[in-house]
C-alpha atoms as a PDB file:
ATOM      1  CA  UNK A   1      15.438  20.877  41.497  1.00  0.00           C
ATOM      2  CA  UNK A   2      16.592  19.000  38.087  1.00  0.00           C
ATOM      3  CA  UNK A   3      14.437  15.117  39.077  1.00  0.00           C
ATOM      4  CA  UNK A   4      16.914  13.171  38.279  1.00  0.00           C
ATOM      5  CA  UNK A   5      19.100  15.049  40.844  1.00  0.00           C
ATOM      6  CA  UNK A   6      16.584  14.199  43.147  1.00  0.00           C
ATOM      7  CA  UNK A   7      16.807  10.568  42.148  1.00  0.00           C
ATOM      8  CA  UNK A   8      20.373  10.280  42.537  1.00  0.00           C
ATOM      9  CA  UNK A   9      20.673  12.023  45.792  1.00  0.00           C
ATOM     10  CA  UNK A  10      18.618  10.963  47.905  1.00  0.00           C
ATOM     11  CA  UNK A  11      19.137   8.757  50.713  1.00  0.00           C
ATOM     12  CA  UNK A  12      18.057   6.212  53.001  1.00  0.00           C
ATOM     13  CA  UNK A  13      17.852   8.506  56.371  1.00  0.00           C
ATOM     14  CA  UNK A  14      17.605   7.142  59.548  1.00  0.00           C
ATOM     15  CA  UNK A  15      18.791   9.344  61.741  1.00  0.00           C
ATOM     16  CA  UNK A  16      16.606  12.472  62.317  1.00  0.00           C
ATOM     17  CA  UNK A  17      16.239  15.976  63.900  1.00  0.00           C
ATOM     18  CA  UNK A  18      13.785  16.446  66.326  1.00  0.00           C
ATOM     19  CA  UNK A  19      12.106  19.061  64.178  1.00  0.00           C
ATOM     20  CA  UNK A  20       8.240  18.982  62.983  1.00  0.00           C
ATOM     21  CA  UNK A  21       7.530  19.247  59.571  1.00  0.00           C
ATOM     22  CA  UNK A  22       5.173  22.283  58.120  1.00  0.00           C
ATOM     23  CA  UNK A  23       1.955  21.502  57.193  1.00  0.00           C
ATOM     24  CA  UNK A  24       2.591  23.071  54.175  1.00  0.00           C
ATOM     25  CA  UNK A  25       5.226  20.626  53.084  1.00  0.00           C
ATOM     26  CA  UNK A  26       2.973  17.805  54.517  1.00  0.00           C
ATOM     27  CA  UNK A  27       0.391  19.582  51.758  1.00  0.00           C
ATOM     28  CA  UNK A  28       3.027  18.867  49.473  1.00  0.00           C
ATOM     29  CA  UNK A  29       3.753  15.126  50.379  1.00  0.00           C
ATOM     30  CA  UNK A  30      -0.114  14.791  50.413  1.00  0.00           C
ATOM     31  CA  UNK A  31      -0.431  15.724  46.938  1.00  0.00           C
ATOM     32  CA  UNK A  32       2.532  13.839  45.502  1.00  0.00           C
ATOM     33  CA  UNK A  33       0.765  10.429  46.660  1.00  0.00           C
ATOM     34  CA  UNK A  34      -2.458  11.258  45.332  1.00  0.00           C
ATOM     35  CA  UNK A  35      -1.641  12.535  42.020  1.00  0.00           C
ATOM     36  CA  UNK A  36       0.994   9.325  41.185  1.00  0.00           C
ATOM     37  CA  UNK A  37       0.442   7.372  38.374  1.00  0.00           C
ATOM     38  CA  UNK A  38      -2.203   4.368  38.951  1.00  0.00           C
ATOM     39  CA  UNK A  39      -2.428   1.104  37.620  1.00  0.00           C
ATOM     40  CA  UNK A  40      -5.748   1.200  35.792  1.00  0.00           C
ATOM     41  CA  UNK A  41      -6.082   4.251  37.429  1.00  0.00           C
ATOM     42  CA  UNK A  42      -7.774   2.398  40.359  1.00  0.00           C
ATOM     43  CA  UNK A  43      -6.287   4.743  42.752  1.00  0.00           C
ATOM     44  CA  UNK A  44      -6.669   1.577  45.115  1.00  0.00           C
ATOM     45  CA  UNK A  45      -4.354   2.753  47.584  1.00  0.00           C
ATOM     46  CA  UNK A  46      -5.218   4.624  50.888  1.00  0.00           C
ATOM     47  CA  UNK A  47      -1.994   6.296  53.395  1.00  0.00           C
ATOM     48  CA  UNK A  48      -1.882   6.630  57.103  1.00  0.00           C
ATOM     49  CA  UNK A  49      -0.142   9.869  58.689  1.00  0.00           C
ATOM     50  CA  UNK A  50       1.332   8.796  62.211  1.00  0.00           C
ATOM     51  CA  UNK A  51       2.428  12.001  64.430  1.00  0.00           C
ATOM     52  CA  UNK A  52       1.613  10.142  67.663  1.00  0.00           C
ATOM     53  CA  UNK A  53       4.497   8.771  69.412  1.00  0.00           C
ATOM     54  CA  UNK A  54       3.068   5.755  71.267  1.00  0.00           C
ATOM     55  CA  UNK A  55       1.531   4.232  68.353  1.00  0.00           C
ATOM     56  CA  UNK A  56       5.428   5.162  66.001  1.00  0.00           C
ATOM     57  CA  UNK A  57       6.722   3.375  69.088  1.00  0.00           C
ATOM     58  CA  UNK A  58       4.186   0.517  68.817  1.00  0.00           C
ATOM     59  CA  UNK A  59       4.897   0.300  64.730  1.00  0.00           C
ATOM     60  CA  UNK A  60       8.721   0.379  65.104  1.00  0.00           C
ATOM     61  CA  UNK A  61       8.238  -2.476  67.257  1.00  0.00           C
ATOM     62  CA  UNK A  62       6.116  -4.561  64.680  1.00  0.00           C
ATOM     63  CA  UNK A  63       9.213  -3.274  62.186  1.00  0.00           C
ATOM     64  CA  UNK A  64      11.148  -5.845  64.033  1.00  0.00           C
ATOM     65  CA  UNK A  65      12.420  -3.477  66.619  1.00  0.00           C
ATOM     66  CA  UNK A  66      13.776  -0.587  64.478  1.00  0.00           C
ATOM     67  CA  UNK A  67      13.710   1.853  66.971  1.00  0.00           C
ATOM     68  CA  UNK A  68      14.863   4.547  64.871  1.00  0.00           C
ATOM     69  CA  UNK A  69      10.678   4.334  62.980  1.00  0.00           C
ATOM     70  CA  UNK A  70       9.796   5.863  66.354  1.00  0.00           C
ATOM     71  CA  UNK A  71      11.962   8.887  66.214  1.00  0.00           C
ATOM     72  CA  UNK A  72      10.640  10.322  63.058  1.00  0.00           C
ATOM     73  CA  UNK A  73       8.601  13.082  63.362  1.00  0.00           C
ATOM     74  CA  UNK A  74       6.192  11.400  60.631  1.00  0.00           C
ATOM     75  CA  UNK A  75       5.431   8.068  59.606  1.00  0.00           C
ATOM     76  CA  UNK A  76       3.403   7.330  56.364  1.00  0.00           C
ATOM     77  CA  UNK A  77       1.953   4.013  55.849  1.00  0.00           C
ATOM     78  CA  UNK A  78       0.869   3.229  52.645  1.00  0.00           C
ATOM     79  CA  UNK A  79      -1.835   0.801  52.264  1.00  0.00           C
ATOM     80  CA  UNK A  80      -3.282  -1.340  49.130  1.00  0.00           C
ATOM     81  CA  UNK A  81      -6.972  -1.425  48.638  1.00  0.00           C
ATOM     82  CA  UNK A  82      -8.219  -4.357  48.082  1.00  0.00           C
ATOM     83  CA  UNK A  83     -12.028  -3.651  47.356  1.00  0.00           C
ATOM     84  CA  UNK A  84     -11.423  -0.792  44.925  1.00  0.00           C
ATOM     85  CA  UNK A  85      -8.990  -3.784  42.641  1.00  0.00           C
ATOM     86  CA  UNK A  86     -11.495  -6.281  43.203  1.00  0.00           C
ATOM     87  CA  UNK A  87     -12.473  -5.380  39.269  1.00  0.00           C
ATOM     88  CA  UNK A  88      -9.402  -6.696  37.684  1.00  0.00           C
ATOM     89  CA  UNK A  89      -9.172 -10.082  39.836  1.00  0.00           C
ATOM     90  CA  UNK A  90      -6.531 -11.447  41.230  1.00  0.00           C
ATOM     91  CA  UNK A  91      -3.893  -9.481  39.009  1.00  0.00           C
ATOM     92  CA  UNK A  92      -5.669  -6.393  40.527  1.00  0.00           C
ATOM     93  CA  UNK A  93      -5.403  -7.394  43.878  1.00  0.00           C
ATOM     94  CA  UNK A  94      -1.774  -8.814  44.042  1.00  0.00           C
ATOM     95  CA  UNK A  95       0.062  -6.272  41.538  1.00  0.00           C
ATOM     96  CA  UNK A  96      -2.004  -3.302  40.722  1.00  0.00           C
ATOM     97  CA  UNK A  97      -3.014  -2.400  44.428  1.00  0.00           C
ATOM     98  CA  UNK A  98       1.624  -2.553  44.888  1.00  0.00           C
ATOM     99  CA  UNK A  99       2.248  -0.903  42.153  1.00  0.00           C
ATOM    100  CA  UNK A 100      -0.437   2.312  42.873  1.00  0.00           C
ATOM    101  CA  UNK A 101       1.464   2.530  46.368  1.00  0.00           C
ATOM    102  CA  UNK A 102       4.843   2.184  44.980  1.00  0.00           C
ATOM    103  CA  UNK A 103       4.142   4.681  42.365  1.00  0.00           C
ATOM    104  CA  UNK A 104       3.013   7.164  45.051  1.00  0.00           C
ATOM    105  CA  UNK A 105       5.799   6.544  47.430  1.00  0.00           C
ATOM    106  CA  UNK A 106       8.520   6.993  45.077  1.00  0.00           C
ATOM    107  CA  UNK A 107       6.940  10.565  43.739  1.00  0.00           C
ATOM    108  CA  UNK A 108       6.248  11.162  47.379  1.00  0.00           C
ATOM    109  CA  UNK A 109      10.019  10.493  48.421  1.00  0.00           C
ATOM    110  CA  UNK A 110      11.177  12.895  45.808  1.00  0.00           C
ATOM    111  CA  UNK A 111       9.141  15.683  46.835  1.00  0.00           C
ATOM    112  CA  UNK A 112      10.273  14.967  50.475  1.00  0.00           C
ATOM    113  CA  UNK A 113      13.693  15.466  49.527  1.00  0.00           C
ATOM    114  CA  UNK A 114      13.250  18.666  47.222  1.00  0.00           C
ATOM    115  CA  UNK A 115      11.700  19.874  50.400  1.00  0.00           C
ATOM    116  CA  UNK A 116      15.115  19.464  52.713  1.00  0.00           C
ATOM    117  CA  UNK A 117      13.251  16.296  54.163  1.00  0.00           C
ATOM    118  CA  UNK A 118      15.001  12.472  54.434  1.00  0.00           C
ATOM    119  CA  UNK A 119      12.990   9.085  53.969  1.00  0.00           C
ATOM    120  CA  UNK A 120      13.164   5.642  54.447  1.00  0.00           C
ATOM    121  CA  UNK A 121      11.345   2.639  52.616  1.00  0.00           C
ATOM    122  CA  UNK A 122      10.780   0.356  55.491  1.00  0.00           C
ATOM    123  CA  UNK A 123       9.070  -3.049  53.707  1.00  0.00           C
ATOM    124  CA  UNK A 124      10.203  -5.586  56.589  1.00  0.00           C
ATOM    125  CA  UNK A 125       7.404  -5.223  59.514  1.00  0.00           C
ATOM    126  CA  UNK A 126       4.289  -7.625  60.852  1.00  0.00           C
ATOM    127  CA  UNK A 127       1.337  -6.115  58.554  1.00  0.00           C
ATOM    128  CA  UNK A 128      -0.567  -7.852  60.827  1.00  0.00           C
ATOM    129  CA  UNK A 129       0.619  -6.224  63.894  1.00  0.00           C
ATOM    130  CA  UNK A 130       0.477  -2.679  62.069  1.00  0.00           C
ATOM    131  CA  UNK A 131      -3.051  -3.434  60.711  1.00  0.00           C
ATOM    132  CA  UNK A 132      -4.120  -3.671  64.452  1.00  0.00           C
ATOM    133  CA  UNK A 133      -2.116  -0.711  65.216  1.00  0.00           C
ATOM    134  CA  UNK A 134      -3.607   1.338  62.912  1.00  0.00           C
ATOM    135  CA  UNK A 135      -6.994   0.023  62.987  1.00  0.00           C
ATOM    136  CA  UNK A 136      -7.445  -1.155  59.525  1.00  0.00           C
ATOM    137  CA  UNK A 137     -10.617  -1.940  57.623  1.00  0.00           C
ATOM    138  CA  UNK A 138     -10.470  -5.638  56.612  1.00  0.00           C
ATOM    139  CA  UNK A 139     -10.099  -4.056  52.896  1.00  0.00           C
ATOM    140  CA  UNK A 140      -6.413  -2.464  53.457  1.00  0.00           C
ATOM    141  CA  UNK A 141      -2.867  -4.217  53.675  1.00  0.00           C
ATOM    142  CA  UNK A 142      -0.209  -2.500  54.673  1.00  0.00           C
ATOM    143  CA  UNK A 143       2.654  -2.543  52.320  1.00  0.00           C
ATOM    144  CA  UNK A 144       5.046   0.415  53.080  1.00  0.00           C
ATOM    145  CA  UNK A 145       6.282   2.456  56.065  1.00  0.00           C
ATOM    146  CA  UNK A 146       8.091   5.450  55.167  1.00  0.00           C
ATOM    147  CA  UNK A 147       9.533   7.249  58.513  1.00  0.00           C
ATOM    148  CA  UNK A 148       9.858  11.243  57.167  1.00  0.00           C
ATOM    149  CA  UNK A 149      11.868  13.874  58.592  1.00  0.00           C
ATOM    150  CA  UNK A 150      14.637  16.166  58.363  1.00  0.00           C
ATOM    151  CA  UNK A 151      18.038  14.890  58.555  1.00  0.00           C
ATOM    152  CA  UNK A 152      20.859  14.655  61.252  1.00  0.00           C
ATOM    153  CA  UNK A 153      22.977  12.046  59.018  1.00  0.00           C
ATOM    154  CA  UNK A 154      23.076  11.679  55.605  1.00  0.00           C
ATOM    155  CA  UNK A 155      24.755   8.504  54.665  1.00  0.00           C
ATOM    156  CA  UNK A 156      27.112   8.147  51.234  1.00  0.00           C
ATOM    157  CA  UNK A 157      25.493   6.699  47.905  1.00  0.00           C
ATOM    158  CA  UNK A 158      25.621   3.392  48.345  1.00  0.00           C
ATOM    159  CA  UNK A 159      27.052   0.856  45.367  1.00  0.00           C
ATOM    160  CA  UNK A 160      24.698   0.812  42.332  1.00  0.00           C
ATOM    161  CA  UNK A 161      24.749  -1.910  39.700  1.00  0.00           C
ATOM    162  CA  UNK A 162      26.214  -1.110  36.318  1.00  0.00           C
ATOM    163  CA  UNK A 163      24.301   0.229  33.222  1.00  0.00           C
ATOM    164  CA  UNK A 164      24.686  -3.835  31.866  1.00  0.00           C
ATOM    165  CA  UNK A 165      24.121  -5.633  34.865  1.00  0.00           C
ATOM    166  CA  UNK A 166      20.695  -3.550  34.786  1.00  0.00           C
ATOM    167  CA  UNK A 167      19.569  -2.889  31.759  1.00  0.00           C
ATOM    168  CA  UNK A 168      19.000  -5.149  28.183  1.00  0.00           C
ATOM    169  CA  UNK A 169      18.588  -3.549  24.939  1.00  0.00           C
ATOM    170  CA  UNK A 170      16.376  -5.991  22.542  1.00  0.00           C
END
């Protein structure tokens, strides 16, 4: 699949099939989150793989009650290191740490979807709440929940700026 076909077609999915996902193409996912670009190649970044469905339940509830986190069959929770940026200070910490999980989710979300497989960036939630969940070290934040499965709905593209609104030549 051409990538920027895969950039321009996927989707936002929240509605899935109740259909597991190989562990193959979970092989897959796993490797297109670790081999993402880094920022300073700190690799400070560290993802939970949720299959149980109390504790998807239990996160779609610190989500602010969408319900729909719980019916994916996966949920991958991307989480910042904090004690691997410590070496470039604050910067490190507050933007490098985002940026190394960004990076992986977006190569991540692409693979997903070359594999038949929908996403969802889920960024409103309680990290708090999840951290508990989860039982994070004191070190990780979580940053990103991306509920993965196949598809029963596929919504259409929605509206994208123009090439100008988005974009400055200098």
């Amino acid at each position: 699949m051409d990538v920027l076909q895969a950039v321009k077609g996927r989707r936002s999915i929240r509605n899935f099939q109740k259909k597991d996902i190989p562990d193959e193409i979970i092989d897959v996912l796993i490797d297109a989150l670790i081999w993402a670009p880094s920022a300073g190649n700190l690799q400070a970044r560290k993802f939970y793989f949720v299959r149980d469905h109390r504790m998807k339940e239990m996160i779609a509830s610190a989500a602010l009650n969408q319900g729909f986190i719980a019916e994916a069959p996966l949920l991958i929770v991307g989480c910042t290191d904090y004690r691997i940026a410590n070496r470039y200070g604050d910067r490190g910490i507050t933007l490098y740490t985002i940026q190394d999980v960004a990076a992986s989710v977006m190569g991540m979300m692409l693979c997903a979807y070359a594999h038949g497989l929908g996403t969802v960036w889920i960024g409103a939630f309680r990290d708090s709440e999840v951290s508990t969940i989860l039982a994070l070290p004191q070190n990780l934040k979580p940053v990103a929940i991306i509920p993965v499965g196949y598809p029963s709905r596929v919504p259409p593209p929605p509206p994208r700026v123009s090439r100008t609104e988005a974009v400055v030549f200098r």
